[in-house]
Protein backbone atom coordinates (compact mmCIF):
# COMPACT_ATOMS: atom_id res chain seq x y z
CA UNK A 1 -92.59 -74.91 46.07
CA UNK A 2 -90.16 -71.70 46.46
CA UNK A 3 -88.45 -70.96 49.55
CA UNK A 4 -91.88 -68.09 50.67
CA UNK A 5 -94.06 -71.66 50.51
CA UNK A 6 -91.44 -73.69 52.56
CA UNK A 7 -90.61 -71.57 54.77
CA UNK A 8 -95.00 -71.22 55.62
CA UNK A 9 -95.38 -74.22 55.50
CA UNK A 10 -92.22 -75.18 57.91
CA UNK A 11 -93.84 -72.38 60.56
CA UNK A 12 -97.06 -73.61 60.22
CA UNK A 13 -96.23 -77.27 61.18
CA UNK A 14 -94.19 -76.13 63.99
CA UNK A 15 -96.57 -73.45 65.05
CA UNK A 16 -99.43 -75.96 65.28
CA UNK A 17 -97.80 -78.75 66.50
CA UNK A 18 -96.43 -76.79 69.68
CA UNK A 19 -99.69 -75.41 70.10
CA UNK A 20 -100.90 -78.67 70.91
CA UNK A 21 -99.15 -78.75 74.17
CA UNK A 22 -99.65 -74.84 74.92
CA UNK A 23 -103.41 -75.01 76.13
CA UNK A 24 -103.47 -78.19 77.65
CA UNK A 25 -100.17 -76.98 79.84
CA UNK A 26 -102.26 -73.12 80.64
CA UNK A 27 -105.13 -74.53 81.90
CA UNK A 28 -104.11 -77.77 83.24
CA UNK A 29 -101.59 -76.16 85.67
CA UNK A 30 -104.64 -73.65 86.94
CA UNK A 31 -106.53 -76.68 87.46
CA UNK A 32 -104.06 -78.74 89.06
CA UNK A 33 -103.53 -75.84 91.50
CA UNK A 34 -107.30 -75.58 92.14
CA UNK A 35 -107.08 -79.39 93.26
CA UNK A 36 -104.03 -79.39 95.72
CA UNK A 37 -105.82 -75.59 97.52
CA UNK A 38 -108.88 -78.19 98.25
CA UNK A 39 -106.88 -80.93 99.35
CA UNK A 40 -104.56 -78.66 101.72
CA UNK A 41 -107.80 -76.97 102.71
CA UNK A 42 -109.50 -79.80 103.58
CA UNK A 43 -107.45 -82.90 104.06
CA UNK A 44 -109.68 -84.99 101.54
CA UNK A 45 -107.69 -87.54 99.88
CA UNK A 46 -109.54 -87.77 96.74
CA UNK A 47 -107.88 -84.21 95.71
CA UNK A 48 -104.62 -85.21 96.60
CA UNK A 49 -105.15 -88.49 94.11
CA UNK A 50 -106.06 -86.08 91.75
CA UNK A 51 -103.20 -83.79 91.86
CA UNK A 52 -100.87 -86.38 91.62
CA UNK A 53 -102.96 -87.63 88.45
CA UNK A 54 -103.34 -85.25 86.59
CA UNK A 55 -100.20 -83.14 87.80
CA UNK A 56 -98.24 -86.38 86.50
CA UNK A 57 -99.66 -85.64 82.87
CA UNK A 58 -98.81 -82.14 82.91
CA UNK A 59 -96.01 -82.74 83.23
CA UNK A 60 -95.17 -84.82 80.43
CA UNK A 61 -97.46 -82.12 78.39
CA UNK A 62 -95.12 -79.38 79.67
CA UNK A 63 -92.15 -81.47 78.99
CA UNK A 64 -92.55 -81.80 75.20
CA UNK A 65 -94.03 -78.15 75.13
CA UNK A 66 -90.50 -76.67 76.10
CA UNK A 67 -88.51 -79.13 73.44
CA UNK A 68 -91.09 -78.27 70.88
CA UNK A 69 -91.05 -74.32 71.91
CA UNK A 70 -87.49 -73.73 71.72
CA UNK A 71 -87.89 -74.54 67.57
CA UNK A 72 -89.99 -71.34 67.46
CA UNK A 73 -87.67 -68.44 68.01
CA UNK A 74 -84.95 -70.32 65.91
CA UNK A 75 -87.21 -69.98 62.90
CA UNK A 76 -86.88 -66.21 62.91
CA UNK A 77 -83.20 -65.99 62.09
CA UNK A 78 -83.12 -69.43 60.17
CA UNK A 79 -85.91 -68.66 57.70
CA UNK A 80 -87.34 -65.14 58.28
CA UNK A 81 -84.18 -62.88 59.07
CA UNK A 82 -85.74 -60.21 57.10
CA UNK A 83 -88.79 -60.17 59.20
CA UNK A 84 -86.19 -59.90 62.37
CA UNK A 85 -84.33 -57.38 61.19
CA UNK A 86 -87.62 -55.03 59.97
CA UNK A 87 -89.67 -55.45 63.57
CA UNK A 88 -86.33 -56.38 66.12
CA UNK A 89 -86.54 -53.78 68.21
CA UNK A 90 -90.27 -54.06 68.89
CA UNK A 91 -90.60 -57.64 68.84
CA UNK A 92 -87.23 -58.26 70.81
CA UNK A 93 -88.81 -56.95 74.21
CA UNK A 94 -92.15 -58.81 75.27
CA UNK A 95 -90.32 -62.32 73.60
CA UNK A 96 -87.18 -61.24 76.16
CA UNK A 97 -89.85 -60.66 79.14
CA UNK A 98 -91.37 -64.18 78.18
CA UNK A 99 -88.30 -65.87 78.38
CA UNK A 100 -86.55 -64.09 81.36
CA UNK A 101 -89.63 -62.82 83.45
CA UNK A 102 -92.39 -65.88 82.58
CA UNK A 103 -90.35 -68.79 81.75
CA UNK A 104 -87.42 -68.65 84.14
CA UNK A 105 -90.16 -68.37 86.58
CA UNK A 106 -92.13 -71.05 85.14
CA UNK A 107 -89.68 -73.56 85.66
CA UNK A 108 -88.33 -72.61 88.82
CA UNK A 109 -91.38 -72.99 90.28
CA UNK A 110 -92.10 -75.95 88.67
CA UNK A 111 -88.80 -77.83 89.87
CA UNK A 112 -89.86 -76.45 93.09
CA UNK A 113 -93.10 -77.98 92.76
CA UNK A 114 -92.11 -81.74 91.42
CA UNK A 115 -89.32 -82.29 93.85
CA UNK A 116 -90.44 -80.29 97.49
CA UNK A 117 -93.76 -82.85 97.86
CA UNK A 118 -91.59 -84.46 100.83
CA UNK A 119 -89.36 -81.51 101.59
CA UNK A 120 -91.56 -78.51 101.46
CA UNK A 121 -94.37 -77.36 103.85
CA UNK A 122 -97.57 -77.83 102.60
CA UNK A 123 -98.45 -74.29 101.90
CA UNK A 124 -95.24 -73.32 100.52
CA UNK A 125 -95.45 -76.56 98.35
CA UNK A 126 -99.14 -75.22 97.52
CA UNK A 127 -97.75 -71.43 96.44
CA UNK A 128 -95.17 -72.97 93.99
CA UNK A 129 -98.00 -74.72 92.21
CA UNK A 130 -99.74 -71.51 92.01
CA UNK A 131 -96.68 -69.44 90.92
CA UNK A 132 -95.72 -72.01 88.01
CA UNK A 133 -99.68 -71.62 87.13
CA UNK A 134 -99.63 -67.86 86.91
CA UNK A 135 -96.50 -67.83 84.87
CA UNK A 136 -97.88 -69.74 82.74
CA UNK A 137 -100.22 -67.17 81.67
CA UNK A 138 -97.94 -64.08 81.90
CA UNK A 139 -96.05 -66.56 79.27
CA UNK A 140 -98.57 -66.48 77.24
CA UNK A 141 -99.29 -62.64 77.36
CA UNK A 142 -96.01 -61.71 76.05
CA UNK A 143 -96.35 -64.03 73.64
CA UNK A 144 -99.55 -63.13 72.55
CA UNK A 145 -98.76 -59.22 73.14
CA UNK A 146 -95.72 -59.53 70.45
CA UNK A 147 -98.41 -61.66 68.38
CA UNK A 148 -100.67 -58.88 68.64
CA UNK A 149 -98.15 -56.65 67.43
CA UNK A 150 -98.23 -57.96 64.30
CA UNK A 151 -101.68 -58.08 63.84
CA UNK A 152 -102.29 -53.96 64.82
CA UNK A 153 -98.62 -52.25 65.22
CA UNK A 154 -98.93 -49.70 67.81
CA UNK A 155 -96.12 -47.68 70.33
CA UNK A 156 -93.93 -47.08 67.53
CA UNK A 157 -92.19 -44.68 65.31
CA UNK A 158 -91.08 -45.41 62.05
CA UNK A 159 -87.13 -44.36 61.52
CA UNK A 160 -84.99 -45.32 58.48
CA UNK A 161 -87.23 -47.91 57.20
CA UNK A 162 -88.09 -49.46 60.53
CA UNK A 163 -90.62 -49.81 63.09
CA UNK A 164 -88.86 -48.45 66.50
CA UNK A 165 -90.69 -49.08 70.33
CA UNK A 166 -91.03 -45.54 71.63
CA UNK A 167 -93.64 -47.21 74.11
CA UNK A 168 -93.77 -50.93 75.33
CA UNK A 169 -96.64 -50.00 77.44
CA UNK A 170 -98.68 -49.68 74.43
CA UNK A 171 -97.25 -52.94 73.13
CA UNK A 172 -98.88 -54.60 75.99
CA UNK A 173 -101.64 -52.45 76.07
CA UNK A 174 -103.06 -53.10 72.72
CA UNK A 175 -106.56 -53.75 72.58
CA UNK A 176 -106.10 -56.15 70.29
CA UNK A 177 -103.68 -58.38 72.60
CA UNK A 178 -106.08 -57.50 75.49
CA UNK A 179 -108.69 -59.26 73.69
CA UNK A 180 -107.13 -61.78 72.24
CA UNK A 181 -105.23 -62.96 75.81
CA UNK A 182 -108.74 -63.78 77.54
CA UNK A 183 -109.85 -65.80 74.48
CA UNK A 184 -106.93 -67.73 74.38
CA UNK A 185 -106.69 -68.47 78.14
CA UNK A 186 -110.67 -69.31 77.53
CA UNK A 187 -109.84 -71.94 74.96
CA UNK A 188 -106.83 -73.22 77.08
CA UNK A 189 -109.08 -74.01 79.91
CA UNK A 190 -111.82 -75.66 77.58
CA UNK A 191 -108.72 -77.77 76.06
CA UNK A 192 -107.82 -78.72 79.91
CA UNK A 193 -111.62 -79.52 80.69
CA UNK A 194 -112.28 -81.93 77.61
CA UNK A 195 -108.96 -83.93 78.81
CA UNK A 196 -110.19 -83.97 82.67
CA UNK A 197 -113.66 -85.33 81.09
CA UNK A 198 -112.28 -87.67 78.86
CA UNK A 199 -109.74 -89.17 80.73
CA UNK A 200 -111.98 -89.20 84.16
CA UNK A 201 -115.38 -90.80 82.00
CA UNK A 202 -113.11 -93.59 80.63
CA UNK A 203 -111.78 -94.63 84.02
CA UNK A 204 -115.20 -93.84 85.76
CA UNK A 205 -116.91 -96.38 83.16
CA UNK A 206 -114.45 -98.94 83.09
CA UNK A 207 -114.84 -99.84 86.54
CA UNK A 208 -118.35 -99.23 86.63
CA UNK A 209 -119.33 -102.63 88.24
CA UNK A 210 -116.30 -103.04 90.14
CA UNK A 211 -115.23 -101.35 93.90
CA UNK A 212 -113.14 -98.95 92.69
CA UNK A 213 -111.74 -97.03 95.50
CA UNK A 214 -110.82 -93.93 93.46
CA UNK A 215 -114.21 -93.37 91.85
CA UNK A 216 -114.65 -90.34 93.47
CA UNK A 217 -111.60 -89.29 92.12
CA UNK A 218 -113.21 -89.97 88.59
CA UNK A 219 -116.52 -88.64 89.11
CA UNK A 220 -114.88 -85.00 91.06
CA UNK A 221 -112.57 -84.70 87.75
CA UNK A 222 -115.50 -85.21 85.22
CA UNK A 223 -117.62 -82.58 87.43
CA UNK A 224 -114.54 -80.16 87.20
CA UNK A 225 -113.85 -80.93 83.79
CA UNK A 226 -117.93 -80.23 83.06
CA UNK A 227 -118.14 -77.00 84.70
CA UNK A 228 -115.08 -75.16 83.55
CA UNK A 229 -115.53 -76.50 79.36
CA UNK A 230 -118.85 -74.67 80.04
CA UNK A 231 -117.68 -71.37 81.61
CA UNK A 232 -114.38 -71.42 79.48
CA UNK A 233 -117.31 -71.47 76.34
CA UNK A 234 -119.13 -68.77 77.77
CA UNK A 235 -115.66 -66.85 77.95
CA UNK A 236 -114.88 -67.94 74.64
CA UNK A 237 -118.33 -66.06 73.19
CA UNK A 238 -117.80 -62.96 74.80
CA UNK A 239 -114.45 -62.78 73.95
CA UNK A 240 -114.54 -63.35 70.42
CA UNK A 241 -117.37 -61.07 69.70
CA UNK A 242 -115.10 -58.79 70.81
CA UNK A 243 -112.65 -59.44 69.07
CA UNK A 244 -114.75 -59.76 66.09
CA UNK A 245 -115.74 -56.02 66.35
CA UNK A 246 -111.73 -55.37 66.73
CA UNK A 247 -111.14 -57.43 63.11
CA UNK A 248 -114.11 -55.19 61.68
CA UNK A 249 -111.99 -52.23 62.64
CA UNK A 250 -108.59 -53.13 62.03
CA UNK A 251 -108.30 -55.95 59.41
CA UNK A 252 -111.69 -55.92 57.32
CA UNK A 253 -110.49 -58.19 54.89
CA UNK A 254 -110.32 -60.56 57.36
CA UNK A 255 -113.71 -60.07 58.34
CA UNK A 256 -114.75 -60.21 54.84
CA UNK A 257 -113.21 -63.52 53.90
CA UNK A 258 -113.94 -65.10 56.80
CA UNK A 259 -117.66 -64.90 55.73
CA UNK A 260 -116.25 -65.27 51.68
CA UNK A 261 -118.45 -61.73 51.29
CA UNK A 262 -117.29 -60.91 47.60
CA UNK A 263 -119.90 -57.68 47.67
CA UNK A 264 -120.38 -54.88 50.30
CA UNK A 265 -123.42 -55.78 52.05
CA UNK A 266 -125.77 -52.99 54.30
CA UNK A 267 -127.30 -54.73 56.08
CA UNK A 268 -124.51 -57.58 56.21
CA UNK A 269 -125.79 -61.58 56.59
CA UNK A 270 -123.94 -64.04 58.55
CA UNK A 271 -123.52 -67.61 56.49
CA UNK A 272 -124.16 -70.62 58.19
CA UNK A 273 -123.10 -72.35 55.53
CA UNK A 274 -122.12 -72.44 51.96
CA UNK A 275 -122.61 -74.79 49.60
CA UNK A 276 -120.10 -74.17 46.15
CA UNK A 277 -116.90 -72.92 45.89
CA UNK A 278 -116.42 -70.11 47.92
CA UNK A 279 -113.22 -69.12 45.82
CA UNK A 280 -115.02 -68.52 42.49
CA UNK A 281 -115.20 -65.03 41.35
CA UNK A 282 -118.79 -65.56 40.38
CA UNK A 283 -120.45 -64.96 43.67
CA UNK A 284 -123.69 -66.16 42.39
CA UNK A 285 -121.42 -69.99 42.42
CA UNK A 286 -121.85 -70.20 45.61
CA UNK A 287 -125.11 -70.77 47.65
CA UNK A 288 -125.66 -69.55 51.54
CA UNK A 289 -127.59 -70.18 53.92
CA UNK A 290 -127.73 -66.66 56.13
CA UNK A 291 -129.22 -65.45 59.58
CA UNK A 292 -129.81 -61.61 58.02
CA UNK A 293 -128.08 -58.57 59.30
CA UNK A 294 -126.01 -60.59 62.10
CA UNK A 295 -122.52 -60.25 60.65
CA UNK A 296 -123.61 -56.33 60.89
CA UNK A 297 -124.49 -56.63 64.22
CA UNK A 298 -121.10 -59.05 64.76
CA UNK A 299 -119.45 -56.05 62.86
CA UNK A 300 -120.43 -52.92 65.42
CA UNK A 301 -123.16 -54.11 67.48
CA UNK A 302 -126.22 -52.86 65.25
CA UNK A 303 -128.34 -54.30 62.51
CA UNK A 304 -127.54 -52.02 60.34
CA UNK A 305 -123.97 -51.72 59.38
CA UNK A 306 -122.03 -51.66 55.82
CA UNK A 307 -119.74 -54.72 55.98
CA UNK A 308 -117.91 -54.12 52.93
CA UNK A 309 -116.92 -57.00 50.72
CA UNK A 310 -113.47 -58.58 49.16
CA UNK A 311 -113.85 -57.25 46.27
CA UNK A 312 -114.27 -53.37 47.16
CA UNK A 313 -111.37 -53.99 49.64
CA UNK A 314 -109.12 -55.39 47.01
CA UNK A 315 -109.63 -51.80 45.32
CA UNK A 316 -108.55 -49.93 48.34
CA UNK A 317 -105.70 -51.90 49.41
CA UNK A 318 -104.11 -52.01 46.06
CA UNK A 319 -104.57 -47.88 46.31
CA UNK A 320 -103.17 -47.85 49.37
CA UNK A 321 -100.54 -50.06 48.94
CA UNK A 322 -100.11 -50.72 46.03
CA UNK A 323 -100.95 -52.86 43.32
CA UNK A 324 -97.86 -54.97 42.71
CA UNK A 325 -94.69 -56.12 45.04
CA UNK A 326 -91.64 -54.20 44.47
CA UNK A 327 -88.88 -55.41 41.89
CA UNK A 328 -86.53 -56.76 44.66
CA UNK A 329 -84.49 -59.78 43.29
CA UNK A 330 -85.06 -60.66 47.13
CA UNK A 331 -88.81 -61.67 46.22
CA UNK A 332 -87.74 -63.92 43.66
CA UNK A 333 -90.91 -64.71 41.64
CA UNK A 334 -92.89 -62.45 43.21
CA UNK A 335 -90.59 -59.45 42.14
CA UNK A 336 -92.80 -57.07 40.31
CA UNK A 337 -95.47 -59.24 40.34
CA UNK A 338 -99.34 -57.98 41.27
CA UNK A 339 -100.20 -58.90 45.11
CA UNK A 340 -102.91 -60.73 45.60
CA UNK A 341 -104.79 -59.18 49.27
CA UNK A 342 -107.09 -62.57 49.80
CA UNK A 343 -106.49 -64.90 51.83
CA UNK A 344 -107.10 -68.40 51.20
CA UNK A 345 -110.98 -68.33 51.11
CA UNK A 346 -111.66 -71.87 51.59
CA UNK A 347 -109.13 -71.48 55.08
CA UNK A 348 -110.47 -68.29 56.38
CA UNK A 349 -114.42 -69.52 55.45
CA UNK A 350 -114.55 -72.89 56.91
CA UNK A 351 -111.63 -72.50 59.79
CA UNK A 352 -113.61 -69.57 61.47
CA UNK A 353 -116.10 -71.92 61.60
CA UNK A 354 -114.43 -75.12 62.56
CA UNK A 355 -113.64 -72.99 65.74
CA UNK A 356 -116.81 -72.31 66.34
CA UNK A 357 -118.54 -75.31 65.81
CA UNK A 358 -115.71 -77.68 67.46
CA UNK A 359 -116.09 -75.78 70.82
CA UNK A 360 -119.46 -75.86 71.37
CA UNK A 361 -119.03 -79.56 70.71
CA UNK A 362 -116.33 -79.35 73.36
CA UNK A 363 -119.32 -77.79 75.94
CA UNK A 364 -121.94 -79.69 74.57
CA UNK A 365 -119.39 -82.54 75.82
CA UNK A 366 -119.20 -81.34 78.89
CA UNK A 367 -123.16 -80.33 79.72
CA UNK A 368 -123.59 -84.20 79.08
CA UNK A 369 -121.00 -85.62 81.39
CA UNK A 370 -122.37 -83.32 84.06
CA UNK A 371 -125.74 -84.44 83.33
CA UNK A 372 -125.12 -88.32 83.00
CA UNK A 373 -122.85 -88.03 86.29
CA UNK A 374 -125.47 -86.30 88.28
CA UNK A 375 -126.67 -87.52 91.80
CA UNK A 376 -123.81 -89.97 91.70
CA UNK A 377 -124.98 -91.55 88.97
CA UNK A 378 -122.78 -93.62 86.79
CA UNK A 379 -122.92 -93.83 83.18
CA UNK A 380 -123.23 -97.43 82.05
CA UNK A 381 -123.50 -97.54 77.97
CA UNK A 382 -120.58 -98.43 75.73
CA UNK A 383 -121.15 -95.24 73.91
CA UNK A 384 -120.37 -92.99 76.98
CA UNK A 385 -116.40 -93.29 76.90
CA UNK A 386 -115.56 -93.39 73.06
CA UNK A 387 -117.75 -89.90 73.14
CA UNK A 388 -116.49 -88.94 75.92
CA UNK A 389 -112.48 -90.06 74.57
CA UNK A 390 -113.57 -88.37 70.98
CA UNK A 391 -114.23 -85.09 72.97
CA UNK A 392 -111.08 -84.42 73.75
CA UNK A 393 -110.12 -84.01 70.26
CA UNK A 394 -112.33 -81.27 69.94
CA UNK A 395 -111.31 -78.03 71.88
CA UNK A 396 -107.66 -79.04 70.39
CA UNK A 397 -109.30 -78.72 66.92
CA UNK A 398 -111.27 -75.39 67.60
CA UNK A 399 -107.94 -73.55 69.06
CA UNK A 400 -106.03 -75.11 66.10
CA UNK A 401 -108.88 -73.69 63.33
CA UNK A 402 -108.71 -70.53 65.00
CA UNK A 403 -104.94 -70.06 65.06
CA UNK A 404 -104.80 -70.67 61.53
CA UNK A 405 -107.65 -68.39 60.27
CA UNK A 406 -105.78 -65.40 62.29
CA UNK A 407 -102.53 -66.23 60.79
CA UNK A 408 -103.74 -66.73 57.65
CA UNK A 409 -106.46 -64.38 57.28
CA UNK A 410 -104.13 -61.26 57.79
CA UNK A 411 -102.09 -62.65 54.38
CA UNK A 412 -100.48 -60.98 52.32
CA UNK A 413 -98.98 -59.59 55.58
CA UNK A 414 -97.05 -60.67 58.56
CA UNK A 415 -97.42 -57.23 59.83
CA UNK A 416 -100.38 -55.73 59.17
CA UNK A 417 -101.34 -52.18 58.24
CA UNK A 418 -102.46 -50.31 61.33
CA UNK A 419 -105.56 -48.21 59.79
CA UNK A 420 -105.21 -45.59 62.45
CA UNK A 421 -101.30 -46.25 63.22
CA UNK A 422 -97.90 -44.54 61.92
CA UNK A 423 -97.39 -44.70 57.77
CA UNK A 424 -94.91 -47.68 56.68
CA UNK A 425 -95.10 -49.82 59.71
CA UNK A 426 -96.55 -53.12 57.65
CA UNK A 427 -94.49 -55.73 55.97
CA UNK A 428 -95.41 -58.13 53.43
CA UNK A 429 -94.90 -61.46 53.77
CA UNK A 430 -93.25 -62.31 50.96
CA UNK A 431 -90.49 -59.51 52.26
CA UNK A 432 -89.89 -61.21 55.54
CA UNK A 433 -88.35 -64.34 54.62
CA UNK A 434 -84.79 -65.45 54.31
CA UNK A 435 -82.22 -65.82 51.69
CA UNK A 436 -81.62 -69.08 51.31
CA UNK A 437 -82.10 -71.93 49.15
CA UNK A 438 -85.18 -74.06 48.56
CA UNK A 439 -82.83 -77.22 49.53
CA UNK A 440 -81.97 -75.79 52.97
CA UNK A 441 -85.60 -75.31 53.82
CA UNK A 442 -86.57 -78.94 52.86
CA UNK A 443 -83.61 -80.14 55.00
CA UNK A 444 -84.92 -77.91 57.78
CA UNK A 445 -88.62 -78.69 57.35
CA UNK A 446 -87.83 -83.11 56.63
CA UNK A 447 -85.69 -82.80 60.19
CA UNK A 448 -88.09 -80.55 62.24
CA UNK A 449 -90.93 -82.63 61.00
CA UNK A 450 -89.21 -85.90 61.67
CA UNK A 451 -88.13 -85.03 65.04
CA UNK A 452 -92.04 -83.59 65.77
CA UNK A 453 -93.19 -86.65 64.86
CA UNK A 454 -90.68 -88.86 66.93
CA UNK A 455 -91.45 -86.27 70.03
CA UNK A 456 -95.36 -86.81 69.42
CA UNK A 457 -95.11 -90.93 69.29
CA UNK A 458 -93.00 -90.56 72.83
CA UNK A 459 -95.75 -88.12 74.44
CA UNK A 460 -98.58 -90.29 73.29
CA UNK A 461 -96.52 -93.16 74.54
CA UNK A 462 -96.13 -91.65 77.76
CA UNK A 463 -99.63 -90.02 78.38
CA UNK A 464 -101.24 -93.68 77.15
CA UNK A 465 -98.57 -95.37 80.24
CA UNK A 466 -99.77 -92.80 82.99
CA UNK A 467 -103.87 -92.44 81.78
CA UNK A 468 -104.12 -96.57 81.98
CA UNK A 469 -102.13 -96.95 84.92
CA UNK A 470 -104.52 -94.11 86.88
CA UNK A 471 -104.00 -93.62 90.13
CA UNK A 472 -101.90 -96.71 91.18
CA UNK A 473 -99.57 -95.78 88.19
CA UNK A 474 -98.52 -92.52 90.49
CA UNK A 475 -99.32 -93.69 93.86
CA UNK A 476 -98.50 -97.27 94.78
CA UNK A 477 -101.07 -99.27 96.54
CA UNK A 478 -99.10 -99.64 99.54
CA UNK A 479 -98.15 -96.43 100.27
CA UNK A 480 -100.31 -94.32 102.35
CA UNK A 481 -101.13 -90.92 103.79
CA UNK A 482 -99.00 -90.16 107.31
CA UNK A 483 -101.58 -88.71 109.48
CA UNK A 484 -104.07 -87.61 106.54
CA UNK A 485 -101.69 -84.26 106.71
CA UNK A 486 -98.63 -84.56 104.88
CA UNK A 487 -97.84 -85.53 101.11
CA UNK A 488 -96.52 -88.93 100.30
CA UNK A 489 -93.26 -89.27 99.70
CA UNK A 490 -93.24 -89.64 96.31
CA UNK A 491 -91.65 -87.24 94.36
CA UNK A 492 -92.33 -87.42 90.14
């Protein structure tokens, strides 16, 4: 592999791997504040068990998601310094805002939060949880807004060869980070609903014939978990039809490969599924199975809508921009060689799909917990937990699927054309990456990979100690509640 492969495939890894941690931290910490509101609302114990509980895991979760974050910026000057250079002064300001406005107030809050249970009043202990919750989120709107960015420039001029931010209002303002932010928080709180479902069914069943005294902290955390996966889906659909109608607009080849549509199509099918290799350039390889005119409808909200097809696109993009990379020793191989504007088929095809199908597994998930739970009921077969165990994989493998077909559906770029924005503001890919050898990015990928892999053995390590030791694991048997009013004082 050359040092463009490497250096994707190093990201990637990263990328993914930290995104593990993202979701389950965004909605978690909304969650966790939810539970402490009802327990200084109403004095009940059993949400006060539960936001030691599951506060306890979030914060291991968070814990590895800062180690694993910091890797992220370090990439863009270690193996895309070209890309930094080419989009600094855009990119520079909502990944500054993250850092200084979201995450310095992320953690403060959070310190705040772990060590004031026996030194803070009750509400002002309640408002720090609810500050480190909300940054969270503004977190991940800069984030996403500088993502976005990428994906549909917009607010800038173009001036000596570069992109410069005459407006970060419309950086933050783009529709297509204004879609993308609810669909993301969406699938963050479906990721922290599987895990409160999971974790609760499996300690709910296990003691199913015993006197547990924290069932009710069980069942109320599999009811919680139920009810958000299902609104967080809902969220998730109306979001992403959105943003489908955005990708119509503003990356079509997207659109087209993520349904493999090799031929412009009026009235435009939607495939289930496709049997065959949805790579070949013989279209007739590959069999469908299609609900008619739905991807038109998908498309612009009609039945009847040209959806035009990889092949015609391919034409227009290589007239637009041309139909080979320019002869820059910088591009090594690719110097002078023709671009290829597909994306991976087989990626784009079955990923947008994966995300799809893998949340409403994560809802269907859900719906049955609430219904096997209902009217106090508790479920008593053997297949209850491993299902209900299994389904937390799921919302982590729908937000994974979707990451990577909207990273890798917008290749050959890492900035995308804007159709409607200023000439010149795209980059290609294989322009953004570093000088350097192919041995340096092995090093950097082997040690990156290795210590990923180290950090995820210690979080499962730690997340396995905490889930089996439940409640008594955080709160000791012997200590109580002064009063029913005030926190214990146990600090994490």
């Amino acid at each position: 592999m050359d040092v463009l492969q490497l250096a994707r495939w190093q990201f990637g890894i990263t990328t993914v791997y930290h995104f593990l941690m993202v979701p389950l931290t965004i909605g978690l910490s909304v969650l966790v504040a939810g539970m402490q509101t009802a327990w200084v609302r109403t004095g009940d114990q059993r949400y006060y068990k539960m936001t030691k509980f599951w506060g306890k895991l979030l914060l291991v979760n968070f814990a590895m998601g800062v180690v694993t974050g910091i890797v992220q910026e370090f990439q863009f000057g270690m193996n895309w310094n070209a890309y930094s250079r080419f989009v600094g002064d855009v990119f520079g300001a909502p990944l500054a805002m993250e850092g200084l406005v979201a995450f310095f107030v992320e953690s403060t809050f959070l310190g705040l939060w772990i060590f004031g249970w026996d030194r803070l009043p009750k509400k002002v202990h309640l408002a720090c949880a609810w500050a480190f919750s909300l940054a969270t989120i503004a977190s991940a709107y800069f984030i996403l807004a500088a993502n976005s960015w990428m994906q549909h420039p917009v607010g800038v001029t173009f001036t000596d060869g570069k992109p410069r931010l005459n407006s970060i209002w419309a950086v933050l303002t783009n529709n297509t980070a204004l879609a993308a932010i609810p669909h993301t928080i969406a699938g963050a709180f479906s990721v922290a609903a599987a895990f409160l479902v999971g974790i609760g069914g499996w300690h709910l069943w296990r003691k199913r014939r015993s006197d547990d005294e924290h069932r009710a902290v069980w069942r109320s955390s599999i009811r919680l978990g139920g009810w958000t996966g299902i609104v967080a889906f809902a969220v998730l659909a109306i979001t992403g039809d959105f943003q489908g109608k955005l990708m119509f607009e503003q990356q079509p080849m997207k659109m087209a490969s993520a349904e493999a549509l090799c031929h412009t199509e009026q009235p435009a099918s939607f495939s289930i599924i496709a049997i065959g290799d949805v790579t070949s350039q013989n279209c007739e390889d590959v069999k469908t199975f299609n609900v008619p005119a739905l991807l038109s409808f998908l498309a612009h909200s009609d039945f009847t809508t040209e959806v035009k097809g990889v092949e015609d696109l391919v034409t227009e993009y290589q007239a637009e921009y041309g139909t080979n990379y320019p002869d820059d020793p910088q591009l090594g191989e690719l110097a002078g060689k023709p671009v290829d504007y597909v994306p991976s088929l087989p990626v784009t095809y079955w990923g947008f799909r994966i995300m799809i199908g893998f949340g409403a597994i994560s809802a269907g998930t859900g719906l049955l917990a609430l219904w096997l739970t209902r009217k106090d009921r508790i479920p008593d077969t053997r297949w209850f937990p491993r299902l209900a165990l299994l389904g937390i994989a799921t919302p982590f493998i729908g937000n994974s699927a979707g990451w990577i077909f909207t990273e890798m559906g917008r290749q050959p770029f890492v900035v995308v054309p804007n159709p409607s924005g200023v000439d010149g503001v795209w980059m290609f890919t294989a322009q953004a990456v570093s000088r350097i050898s192919t041995g340096e990015v092995w090093t950097s990928l082997i040690a990156l990979s290795s210590l990923y892999a180290v950090l995820g053995v210690v979080e499962v390590f730690l997340m396995r100690k905490y889930v089996r030791g439940g409640i008594d694991g955080v709160i000791p048997p012997e200590q109580t509640d002064e009063e029913g009013k005030d926190a214990l004082a146990f600090a994490y």
